[in-house]
PDB file of N, CA and C in Angstrom:
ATOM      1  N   UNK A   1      12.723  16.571  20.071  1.00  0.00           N
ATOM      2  CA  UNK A   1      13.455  16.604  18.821  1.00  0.00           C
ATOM      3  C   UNK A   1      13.492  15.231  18.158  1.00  0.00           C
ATOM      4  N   UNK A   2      13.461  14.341  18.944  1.00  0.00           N
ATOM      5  CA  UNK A   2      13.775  12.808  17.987  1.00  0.00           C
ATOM      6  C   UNK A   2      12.491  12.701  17.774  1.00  0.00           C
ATOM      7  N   UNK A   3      11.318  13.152  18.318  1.00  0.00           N
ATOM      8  CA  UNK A   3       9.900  12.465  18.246  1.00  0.00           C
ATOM      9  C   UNK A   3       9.984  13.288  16.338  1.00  0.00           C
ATOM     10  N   UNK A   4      10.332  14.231  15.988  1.00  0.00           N
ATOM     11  CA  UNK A   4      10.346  15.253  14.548  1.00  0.00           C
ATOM     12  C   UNK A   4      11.382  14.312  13.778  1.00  0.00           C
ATOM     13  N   UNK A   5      12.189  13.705  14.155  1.00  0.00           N
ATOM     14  CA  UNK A   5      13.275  12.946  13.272  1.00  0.00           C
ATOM     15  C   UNK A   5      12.592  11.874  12.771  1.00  0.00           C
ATOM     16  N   UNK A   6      12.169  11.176  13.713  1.00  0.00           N
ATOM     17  CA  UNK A   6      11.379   9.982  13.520  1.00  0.00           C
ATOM     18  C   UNK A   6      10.267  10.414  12.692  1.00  0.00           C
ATOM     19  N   UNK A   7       9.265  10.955  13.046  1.00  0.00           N
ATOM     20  CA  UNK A   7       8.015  11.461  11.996  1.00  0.00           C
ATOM     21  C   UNK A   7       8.556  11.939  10.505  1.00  0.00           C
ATOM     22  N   UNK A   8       9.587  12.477  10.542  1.00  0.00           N
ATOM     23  CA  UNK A   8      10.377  12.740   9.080  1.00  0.00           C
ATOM     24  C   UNK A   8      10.386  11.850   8.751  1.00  0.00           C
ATOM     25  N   UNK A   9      11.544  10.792   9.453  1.00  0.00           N
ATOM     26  CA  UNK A   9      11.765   9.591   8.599  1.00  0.00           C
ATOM     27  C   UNK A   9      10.962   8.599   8.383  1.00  0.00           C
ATOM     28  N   UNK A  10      10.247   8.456   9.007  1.00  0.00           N
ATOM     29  CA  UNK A  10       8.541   7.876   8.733  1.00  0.00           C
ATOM     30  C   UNK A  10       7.803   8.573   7.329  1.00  0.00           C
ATOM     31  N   UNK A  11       7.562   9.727   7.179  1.00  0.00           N
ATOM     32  CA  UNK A  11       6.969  10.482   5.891  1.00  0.00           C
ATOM     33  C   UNK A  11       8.306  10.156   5.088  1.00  0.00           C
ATOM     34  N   UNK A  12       9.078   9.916   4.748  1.00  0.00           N
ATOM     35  CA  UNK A  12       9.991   9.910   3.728  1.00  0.00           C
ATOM     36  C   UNK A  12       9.908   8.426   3.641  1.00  0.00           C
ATOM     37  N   UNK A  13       9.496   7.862   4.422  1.00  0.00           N
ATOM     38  CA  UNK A  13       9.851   6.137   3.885  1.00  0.00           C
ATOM     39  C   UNK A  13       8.011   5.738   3.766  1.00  0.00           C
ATOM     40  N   UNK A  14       7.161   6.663   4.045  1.00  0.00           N
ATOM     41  CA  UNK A  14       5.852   6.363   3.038  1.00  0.00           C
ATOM     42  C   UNK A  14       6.096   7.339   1.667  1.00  0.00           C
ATOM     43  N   UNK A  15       7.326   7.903   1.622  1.00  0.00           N
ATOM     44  CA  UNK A  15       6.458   8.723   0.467  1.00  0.00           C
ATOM     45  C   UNK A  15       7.470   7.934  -0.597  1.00  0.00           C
ATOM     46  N   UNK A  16       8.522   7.268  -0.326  1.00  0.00           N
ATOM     47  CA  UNK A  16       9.405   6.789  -1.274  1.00  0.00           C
ATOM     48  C   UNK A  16       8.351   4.895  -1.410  1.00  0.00           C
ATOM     49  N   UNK A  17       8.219   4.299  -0.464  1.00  0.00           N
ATOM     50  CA  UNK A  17       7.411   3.209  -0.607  1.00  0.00           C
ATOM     51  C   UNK A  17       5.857   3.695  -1.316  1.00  0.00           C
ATOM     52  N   UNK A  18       5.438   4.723  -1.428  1.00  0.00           N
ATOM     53  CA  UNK A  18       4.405   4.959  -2.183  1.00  0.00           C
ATOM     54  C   UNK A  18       5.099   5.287  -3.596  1.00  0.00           C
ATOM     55  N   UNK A  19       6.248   5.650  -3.565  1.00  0.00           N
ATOM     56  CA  UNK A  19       6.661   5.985  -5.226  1.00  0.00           C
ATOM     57  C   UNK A  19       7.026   4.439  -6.269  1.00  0.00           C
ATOM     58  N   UNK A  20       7.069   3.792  -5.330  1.00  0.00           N
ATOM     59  CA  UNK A  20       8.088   2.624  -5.314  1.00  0.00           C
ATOM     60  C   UNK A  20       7.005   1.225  -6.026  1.00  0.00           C
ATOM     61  N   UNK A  21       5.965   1.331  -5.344  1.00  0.00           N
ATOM     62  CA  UNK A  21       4.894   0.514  -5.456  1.00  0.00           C
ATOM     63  C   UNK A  21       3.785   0.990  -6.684  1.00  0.00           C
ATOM     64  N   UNK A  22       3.756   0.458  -7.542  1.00  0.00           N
ATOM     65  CA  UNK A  22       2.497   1.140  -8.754  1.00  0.00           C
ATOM     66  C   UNK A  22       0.852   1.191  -8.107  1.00  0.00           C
ATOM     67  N   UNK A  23       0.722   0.137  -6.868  1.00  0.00           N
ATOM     68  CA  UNK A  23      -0.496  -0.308  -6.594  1.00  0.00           C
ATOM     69  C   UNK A  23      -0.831   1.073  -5.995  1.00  0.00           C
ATOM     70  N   UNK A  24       0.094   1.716  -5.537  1.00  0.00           N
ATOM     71  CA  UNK A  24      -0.241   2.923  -4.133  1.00  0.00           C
ATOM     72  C   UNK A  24      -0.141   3.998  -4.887  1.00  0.00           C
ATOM     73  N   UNK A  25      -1.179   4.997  -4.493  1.00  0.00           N
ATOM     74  CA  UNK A  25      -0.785   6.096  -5.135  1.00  0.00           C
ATOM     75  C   UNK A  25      -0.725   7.741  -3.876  1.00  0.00           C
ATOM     76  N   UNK A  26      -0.079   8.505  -3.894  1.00  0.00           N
ATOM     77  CA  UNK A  26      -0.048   9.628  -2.929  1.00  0.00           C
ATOM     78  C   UNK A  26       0.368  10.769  -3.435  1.00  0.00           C
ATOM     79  N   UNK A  27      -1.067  11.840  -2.851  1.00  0.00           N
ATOM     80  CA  UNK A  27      -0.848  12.881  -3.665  1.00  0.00           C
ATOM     81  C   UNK A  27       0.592  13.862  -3.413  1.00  0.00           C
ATOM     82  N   UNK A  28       1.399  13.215  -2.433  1.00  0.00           N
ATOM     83  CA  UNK A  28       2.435  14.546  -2.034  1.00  0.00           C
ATOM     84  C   UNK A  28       2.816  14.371  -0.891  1.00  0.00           C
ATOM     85  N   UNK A  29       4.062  15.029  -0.465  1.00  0.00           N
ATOM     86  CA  UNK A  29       4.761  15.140   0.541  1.00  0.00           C
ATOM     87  C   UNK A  29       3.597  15.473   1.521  1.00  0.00           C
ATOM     88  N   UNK A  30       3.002  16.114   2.006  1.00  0.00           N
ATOM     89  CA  UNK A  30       2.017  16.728   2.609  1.00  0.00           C
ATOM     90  C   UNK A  30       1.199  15.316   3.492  1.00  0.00           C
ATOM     91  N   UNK A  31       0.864  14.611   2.119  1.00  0.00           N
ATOM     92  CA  UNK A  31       0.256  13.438   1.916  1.00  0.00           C
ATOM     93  C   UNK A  31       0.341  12.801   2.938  1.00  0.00           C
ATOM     94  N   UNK A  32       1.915  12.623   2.820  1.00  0.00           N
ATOM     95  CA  UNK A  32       2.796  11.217   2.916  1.00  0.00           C
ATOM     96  C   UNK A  32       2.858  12.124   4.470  1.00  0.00           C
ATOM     97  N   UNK A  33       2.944  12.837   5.171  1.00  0.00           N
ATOM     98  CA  UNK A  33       2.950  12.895   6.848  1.00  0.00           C
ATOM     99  C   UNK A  33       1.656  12.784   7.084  1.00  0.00           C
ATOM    100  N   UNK A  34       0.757  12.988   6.241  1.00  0.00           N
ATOM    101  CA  UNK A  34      -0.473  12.797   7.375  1.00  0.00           C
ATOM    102  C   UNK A  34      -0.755  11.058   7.097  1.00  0.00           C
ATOM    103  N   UNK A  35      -0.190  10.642   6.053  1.00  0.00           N
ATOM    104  CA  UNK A  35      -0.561   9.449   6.057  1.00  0.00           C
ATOM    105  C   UNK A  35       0.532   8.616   7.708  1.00  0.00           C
ATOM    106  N   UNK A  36       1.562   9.159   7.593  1.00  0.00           N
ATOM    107  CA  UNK A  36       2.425   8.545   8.293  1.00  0.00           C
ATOM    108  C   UNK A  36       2.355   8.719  10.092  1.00  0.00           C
ATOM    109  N   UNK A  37       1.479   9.944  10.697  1.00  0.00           N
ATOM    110  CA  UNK A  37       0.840  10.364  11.577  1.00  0.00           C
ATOM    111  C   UNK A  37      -0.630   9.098  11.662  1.00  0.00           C
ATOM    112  N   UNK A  38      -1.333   9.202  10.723  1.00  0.00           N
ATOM    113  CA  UNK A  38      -2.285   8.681  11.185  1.00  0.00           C
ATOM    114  C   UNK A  38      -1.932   6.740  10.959  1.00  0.00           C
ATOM    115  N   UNK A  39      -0.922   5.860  10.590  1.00  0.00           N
ATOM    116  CA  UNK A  39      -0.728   4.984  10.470  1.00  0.00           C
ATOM    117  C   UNK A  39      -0.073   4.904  11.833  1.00  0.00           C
ATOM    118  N   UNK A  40       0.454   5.806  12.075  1.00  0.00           N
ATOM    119  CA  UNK A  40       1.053   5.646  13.911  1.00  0.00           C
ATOM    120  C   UNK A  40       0.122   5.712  14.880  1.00  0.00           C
ATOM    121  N   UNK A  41      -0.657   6.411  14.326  1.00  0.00           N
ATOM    122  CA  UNK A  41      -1.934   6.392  15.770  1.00  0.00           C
ATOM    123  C   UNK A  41      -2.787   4.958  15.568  1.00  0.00           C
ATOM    124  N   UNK A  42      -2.990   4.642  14.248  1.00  0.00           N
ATOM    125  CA  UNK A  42      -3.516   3.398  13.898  1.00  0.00           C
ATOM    126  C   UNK A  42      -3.013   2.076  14.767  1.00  0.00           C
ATOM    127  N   UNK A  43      -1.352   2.345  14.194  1.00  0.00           N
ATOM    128  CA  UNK A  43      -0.496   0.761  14.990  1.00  0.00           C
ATOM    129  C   UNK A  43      -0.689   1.146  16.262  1.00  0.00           C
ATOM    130  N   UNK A  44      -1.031   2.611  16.834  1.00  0.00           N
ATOM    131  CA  UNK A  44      -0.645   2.338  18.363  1.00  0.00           C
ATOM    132  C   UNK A  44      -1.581   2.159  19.128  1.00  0.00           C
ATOM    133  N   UNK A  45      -2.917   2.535  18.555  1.00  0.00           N
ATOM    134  CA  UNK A  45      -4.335   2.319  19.198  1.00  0.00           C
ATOM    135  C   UNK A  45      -5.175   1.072  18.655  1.00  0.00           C
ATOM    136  N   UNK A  46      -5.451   0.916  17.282  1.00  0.00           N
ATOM    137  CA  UNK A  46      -6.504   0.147  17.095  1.00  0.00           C
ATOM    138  C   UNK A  46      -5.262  -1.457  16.917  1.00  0.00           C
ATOM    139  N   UNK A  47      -3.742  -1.648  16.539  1.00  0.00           N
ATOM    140  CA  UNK A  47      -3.331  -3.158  16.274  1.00  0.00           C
ATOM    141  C   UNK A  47      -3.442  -3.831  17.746  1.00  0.00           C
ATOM    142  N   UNK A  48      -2.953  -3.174  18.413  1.00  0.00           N
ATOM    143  CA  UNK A  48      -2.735  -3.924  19.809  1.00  0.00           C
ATOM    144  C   UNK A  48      -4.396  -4.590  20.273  1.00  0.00           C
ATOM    145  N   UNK A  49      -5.330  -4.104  20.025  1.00  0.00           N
ATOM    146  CA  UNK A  49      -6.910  -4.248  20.547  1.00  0.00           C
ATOM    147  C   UNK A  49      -7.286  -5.706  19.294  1.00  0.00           C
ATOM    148  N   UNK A  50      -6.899  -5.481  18.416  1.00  0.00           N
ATOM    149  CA  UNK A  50      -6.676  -6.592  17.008  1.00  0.00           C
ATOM    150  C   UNK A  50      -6.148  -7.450  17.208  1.00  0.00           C
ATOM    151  N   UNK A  51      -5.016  -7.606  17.780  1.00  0.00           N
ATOM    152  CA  UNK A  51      -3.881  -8.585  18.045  1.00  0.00           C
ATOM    153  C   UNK A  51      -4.772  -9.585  19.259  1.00  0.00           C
ATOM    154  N   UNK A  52      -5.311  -8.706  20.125  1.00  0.00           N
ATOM    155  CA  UNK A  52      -5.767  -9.704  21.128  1.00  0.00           C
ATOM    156  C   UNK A  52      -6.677 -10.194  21.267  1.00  0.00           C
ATOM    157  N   UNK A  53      -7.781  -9.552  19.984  1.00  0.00           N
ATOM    158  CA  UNK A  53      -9.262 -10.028  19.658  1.00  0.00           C
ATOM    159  C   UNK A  53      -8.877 -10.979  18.784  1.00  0.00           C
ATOM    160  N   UNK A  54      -8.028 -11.015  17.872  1.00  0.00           N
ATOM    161  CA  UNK A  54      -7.852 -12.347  17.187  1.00  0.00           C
ATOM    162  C   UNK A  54      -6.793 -13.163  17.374  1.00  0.00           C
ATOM    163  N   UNK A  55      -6.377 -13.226  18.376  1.00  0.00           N
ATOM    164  CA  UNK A  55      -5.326 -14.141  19.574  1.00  0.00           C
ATOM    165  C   UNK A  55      -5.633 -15.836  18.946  1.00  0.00           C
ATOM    166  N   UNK A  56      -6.747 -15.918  19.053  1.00  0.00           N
ATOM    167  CA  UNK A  56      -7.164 -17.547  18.765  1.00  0.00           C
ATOM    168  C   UNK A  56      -6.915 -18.018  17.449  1.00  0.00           C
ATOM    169  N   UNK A  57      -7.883 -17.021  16.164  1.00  0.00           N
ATOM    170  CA  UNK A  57      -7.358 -17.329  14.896  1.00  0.00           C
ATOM    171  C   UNK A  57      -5.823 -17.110  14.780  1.00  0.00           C
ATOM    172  N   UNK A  58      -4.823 -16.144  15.315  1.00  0.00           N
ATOM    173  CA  UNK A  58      -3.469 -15.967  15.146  1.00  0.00           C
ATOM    174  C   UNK A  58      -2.676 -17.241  15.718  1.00  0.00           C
ATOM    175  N   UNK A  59      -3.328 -17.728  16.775  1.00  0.00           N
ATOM    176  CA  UNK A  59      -2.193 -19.245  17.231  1.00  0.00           C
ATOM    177  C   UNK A  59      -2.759 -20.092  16.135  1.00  0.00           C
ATOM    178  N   UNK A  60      -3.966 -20.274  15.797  1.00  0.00           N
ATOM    179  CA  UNK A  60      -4.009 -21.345  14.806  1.00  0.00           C
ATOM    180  C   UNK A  60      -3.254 -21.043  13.572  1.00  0.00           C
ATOM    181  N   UNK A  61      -3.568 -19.892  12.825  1.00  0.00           N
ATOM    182  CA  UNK A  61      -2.372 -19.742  11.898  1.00  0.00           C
ATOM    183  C   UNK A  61      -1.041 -19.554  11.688  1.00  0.00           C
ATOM    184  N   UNK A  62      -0.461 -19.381  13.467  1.00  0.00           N
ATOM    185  CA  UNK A  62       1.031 -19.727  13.098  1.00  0.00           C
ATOM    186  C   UNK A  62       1.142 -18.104  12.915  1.00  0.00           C
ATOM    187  N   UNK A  63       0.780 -17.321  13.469  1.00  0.00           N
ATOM    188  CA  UNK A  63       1.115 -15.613  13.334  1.00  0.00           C
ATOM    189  C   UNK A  63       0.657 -15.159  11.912  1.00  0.00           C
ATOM    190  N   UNK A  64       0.114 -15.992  10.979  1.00  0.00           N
ATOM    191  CA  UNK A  64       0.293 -15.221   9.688  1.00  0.00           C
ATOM    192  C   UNK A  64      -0.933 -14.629   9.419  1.00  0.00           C
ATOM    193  N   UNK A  65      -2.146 -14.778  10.340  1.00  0.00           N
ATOM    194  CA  UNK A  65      -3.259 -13.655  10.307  1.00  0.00           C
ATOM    195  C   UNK A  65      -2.561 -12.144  11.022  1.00  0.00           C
ATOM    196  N   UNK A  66      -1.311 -12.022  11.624  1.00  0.00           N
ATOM    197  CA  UNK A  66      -1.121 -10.663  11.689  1.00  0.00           C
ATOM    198  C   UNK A  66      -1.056 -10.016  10.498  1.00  0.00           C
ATOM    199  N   UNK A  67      -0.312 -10.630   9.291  1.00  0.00           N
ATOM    200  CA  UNK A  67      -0.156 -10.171   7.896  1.00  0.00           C
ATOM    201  C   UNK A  67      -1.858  -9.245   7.707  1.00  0.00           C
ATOM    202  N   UNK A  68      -2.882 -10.280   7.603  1.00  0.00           N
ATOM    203  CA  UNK A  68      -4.470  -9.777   7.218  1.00  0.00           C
ATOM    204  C   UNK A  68      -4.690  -8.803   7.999  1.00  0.00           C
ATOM    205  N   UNK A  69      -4.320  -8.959   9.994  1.00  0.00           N
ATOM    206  CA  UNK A  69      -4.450  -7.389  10.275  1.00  0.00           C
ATOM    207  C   UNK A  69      -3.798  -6.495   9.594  1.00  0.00           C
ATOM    208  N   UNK A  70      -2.542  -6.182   9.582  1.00  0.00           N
ATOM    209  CA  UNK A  70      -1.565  -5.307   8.759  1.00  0.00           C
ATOM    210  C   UNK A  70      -2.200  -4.803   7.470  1.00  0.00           C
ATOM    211  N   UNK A  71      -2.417  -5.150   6.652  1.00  0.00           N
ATOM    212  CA  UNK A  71      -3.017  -5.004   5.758  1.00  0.00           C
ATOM    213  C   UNK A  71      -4.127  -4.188   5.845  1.00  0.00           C
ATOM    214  N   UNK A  72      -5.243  -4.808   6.735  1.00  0.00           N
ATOM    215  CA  UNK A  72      -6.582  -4.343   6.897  1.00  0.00           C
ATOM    216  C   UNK A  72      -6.274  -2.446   7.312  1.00  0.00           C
ATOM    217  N   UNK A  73      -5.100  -2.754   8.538  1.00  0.00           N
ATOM    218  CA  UNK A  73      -5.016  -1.130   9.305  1.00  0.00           C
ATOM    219  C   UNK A  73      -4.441  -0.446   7.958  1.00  0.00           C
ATOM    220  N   UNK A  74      -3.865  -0.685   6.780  1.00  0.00           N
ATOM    221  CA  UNK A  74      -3.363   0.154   5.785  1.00  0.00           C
ATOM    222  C   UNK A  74      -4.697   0.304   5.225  1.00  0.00           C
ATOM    223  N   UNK A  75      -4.991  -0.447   4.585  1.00  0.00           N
ATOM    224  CA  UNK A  75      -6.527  -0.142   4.093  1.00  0.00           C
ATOM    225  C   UNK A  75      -6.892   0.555   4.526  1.00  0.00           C
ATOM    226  N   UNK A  76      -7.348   0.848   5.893  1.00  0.00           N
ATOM    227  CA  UNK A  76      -8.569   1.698   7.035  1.00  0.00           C
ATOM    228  C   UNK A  76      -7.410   3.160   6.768  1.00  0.00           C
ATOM    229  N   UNK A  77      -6.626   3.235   6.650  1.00  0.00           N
ATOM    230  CA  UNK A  77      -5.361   4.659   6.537  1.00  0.00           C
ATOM    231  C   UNK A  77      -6.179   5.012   5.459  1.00  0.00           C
ATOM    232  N   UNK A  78      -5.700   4.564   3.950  1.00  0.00           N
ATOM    233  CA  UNK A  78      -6.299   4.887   2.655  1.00  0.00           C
ATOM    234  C   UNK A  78      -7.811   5.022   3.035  1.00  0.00           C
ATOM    235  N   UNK A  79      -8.675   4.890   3.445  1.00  0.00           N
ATOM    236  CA  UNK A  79      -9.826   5.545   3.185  1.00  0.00           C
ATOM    237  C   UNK A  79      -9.776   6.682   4.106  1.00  0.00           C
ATOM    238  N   UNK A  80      -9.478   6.258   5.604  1.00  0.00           N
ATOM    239  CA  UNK A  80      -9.126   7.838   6.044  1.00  0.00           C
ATOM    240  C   UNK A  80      -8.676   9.030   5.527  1.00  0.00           C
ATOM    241  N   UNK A  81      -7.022   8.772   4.748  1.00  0.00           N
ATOM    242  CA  UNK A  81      -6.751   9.798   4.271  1.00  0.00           C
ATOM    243  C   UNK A  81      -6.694  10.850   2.766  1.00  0.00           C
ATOM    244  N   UNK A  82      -7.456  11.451   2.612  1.00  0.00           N
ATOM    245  CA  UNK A  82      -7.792  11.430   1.549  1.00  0.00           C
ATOM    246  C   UNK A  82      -6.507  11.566   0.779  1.00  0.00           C
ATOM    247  N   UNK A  83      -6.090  11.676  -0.591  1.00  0.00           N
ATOM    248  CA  UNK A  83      -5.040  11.670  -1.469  1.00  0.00           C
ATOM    249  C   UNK A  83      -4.075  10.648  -1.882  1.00  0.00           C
ATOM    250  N   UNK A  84      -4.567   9.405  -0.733  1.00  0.00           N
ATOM    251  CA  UNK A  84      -3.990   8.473  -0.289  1.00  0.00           C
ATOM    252  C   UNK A  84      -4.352   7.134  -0.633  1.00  0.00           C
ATOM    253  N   UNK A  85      -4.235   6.274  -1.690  1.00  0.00           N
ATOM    254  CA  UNK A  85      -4.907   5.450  -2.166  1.00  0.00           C
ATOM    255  C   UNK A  85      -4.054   4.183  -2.471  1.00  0.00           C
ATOM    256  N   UNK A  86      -4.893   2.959  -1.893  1.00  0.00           N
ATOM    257  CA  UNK A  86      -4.140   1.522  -2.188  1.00  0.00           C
ATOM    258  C   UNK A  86      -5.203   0.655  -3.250  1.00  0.00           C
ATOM    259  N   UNK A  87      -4.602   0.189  -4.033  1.00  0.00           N
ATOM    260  CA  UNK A  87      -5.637  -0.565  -5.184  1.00  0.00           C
ATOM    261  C   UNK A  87      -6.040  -1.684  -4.245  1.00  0.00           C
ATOM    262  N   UNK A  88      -5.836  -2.775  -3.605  1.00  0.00           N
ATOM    263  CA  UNK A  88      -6.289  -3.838  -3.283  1.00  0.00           C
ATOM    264  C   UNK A  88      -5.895  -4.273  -1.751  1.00  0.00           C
ATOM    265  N   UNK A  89      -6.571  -5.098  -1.291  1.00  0.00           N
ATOM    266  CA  UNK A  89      -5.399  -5.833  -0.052  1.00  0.00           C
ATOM    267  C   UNK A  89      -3.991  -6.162  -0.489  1.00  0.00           C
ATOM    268  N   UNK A  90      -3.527  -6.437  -1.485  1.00  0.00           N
ATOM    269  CA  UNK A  90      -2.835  -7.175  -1.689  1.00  0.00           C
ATOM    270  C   UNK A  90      -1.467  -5.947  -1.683  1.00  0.00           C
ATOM    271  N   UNK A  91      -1.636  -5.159  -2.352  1.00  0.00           N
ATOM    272  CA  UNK A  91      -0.993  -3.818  -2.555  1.00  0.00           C
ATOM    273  C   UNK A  91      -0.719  -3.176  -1.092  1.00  0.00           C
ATOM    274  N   UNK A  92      -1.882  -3.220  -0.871  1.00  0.00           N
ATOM    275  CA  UNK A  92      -1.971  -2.677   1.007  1.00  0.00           C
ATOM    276  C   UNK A  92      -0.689  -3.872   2.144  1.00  0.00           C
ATOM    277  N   UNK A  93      -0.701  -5.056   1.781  1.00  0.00           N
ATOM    278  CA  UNK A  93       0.115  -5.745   2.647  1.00  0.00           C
ATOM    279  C   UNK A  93       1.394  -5.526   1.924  1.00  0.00           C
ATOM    280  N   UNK A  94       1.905  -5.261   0.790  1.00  0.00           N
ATOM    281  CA  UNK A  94       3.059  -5.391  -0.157  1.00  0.00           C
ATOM    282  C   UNK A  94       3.347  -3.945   0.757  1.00  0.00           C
ATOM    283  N   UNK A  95       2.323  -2.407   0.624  1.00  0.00           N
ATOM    284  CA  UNK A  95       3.089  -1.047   1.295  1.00  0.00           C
ATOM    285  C   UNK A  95       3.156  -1.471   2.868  1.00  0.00           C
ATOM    286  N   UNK A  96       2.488  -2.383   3.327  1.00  0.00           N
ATOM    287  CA  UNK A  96       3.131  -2.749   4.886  1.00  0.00           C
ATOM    288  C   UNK A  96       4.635  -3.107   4.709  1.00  0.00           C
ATOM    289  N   UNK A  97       4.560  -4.621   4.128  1.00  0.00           N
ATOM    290  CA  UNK A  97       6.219  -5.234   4.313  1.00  0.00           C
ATOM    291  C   UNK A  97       7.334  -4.168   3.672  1.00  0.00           C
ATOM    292  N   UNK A  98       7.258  -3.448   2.683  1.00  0.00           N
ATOM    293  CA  UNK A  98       8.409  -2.574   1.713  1.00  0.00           C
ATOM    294  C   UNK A  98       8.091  -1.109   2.824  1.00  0.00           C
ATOM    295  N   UNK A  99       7.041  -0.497   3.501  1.00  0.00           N
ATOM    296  CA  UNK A  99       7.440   0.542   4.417  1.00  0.00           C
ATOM    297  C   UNK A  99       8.245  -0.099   5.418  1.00  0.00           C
ATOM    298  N   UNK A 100       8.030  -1.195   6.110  1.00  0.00           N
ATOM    299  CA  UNK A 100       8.635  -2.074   7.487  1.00  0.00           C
ATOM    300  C   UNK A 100      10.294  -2.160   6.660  1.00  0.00           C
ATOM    301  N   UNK A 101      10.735  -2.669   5.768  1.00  0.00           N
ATOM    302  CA  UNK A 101      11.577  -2.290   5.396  1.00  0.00           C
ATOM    303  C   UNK A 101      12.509  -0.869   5.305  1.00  0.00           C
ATOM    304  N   UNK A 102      11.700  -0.385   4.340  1.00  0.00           N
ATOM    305  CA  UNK A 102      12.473   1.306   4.572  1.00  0.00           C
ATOM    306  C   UNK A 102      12.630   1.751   5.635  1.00  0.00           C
ATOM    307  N   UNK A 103      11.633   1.740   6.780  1.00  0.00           N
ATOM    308  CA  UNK A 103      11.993   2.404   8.159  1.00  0.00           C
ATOM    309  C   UNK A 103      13.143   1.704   8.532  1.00  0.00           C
ATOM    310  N   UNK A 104      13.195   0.620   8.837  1.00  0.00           N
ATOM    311  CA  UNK A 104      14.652  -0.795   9.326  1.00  0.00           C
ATOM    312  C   UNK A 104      15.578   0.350   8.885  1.00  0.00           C
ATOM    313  N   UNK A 105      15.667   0.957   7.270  1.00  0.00           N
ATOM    314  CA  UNK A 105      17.291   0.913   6.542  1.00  0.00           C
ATOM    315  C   UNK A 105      17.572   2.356   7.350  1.00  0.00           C
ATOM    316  N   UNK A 106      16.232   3.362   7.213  1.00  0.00           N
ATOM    317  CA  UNK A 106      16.261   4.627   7.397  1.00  0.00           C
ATOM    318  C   UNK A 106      16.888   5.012   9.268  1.00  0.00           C
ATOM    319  N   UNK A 107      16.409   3.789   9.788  1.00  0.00           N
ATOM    320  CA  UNK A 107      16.197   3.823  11.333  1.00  0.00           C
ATOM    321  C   UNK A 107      17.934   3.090  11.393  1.00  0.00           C
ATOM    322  N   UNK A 108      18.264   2.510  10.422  1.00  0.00           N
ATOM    323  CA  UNK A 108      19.998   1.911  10.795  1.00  0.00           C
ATOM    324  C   UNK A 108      20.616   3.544  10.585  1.00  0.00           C
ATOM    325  N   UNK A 109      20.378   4.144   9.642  1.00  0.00           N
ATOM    326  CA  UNK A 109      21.151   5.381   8.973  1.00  0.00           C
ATOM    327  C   UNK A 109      21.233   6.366  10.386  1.00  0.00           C
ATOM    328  N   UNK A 110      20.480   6.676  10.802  1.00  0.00           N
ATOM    329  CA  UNK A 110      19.951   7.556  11.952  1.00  0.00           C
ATOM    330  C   UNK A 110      21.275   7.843  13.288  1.00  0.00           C
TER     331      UNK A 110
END
């Protein structure tokens, strides 16, 4: 039952951070869970393998090449999913930090 709460509140905080952002666009509720399904399988399989392949560039920058991964795994979502579209990197790291947000407020409410 919490694993369905959580996936809700995950699709509701991509589909309001996709309303929220002009750069992002999503065709629909529908959308917004498969986007939010496959951004979870994303962070849980391909960041961790990322994080430790670029271990070296990340100490030299002081953590802030995680930002460029982050980004990159939203990107790789939007072409995966179809209906699901980010104009730029830049847009793509802006729906990282403002979703990482909404989940925080949605995940205090809970």
């Amino acid at each position: 039952m919490k694993i369905i709460i959580n996936l809700l509140l995950s699709t509701l905080a991509v589909f309001v951070t996709a309303r929220i952002l002009p750069g992002v666009t999503l065709d629909g509720f529908g959308t917004a869970l498969v986007v939010a399904v496959v951004l979870g399988a994303v962070n849980a399989v391909l960041r961790p393998v990322l994080l430790i392949l670029t271990l070296p560039i990340n100490l030299l920058s002081l953590g802030l090449f995680t930002f460029v991964i982050i980004g990159g795994l939203v990107q790789l979502v939007s072409w995966l999913v179809p209906g699901f579209q980010v104009a730029s990197f830049w847009w793509a790291l802006v729906f990282a930090l403002v979703l990482w947000a909404i989940n925080a407020f949605l995940s205090a409410l809970k």
